[in-house]
Protein backbone atom coordinates (compact mmCIF):
# COMPACT_ATOMS: atom_id res chain seq x y z
CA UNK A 1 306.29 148.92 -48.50
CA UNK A 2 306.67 151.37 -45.66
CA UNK A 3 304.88 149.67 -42.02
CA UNK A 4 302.73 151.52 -39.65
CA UNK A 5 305.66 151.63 -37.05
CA UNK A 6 308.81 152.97 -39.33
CA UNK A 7 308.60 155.83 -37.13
CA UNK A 8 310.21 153.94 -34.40
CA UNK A 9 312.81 152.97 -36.71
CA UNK A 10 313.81 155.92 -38.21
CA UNK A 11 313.02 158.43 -35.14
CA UNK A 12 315.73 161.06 -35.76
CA UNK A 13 315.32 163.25 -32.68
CA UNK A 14 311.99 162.68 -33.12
CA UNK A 15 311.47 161.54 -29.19
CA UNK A 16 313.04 165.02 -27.90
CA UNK A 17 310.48 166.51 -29.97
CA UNK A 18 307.67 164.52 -28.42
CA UNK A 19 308.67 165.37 -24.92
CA UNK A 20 309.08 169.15 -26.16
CA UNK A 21 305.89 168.76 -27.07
CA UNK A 22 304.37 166.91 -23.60
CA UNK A 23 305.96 169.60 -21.70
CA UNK A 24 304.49 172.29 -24.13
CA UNK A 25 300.81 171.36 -22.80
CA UNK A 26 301.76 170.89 -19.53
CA UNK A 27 302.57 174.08 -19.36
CA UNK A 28 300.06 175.96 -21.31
CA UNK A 29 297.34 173.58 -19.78
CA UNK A 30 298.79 174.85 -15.87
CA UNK A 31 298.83 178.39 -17.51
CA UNK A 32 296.12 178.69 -19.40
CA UNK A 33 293.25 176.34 -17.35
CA UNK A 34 292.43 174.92 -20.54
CA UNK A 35 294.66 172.74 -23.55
CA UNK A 36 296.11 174.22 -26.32
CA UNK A 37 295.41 174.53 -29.33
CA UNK A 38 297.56 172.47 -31.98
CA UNK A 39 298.46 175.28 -33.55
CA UNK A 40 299.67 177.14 -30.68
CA UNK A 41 301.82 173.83 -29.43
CA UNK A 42 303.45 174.41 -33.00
CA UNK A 43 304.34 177.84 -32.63
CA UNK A 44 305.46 177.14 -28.83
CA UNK A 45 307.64 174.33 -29.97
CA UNK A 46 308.73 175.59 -33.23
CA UNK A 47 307.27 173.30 -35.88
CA UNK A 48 305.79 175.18 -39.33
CA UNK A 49 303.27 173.03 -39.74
CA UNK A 50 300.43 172.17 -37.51
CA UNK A 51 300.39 168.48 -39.41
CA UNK A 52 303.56 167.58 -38.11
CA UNK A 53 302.45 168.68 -34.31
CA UNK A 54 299.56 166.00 -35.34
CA UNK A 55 301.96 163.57 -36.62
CA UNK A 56 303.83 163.25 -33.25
CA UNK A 57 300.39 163.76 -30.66
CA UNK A 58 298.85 160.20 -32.55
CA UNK A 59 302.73 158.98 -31.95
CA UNK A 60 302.15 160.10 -28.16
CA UNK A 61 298.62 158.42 -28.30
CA UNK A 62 299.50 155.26 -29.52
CA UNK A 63 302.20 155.25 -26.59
CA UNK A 64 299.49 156.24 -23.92
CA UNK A 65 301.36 159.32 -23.53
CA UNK A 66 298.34 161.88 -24.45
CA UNK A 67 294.86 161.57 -25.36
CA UNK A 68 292.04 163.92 -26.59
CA UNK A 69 288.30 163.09 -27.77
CA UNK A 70 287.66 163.06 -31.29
CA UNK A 71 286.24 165.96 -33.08
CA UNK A 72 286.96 168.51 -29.94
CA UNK A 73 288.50 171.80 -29.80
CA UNK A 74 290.94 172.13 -26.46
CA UNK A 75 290.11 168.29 -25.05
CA UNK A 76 294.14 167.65 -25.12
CA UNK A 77 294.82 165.83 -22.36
CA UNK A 78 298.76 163.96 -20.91
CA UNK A 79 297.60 160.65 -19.61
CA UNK A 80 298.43 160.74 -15.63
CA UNK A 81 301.50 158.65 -14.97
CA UNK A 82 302.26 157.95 -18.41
């Protein structure tokens, strides 16, 4: 049976993408004034499907890396120093 943290194990380029990503809503954030939405982070960084720009932001949360408040349009937010 598959464990929570396979991810890790099986990455696959997946930590360029998360850092495409981090730098995505840095710079829409500086921008824009406000976050992004996930599907525009998906269209920036070239993903088809919003779930898989989801997939990698709780990766980046369970790091520290980002964070956002439940149930909130545009609360997207890179932890300082992280």
């Amino acid at each position: 049976m598959a464990g929570r943290d396979d991810h890790l194990i099986h990455d696959r380029g997946g930590e360029a993408r998360r850092r495409n990503i981090v730098g995505a809503i840095e710079t829409m954030t500086a921008e824009n004034g406000y976050a992004p939405t996930i599907r525009e982070i998906s269209d920036v960084v070239g993903l088809r499907s919003p779930d898989s720009v989801v997939y990698h932001l709780l990766i980046l949360r369970d790091a520290g890396r980002v964070t956002w408040k439940e149930g909130k349009s545009r609360t997207l937010r890179i932890v300082p120093g992280s």
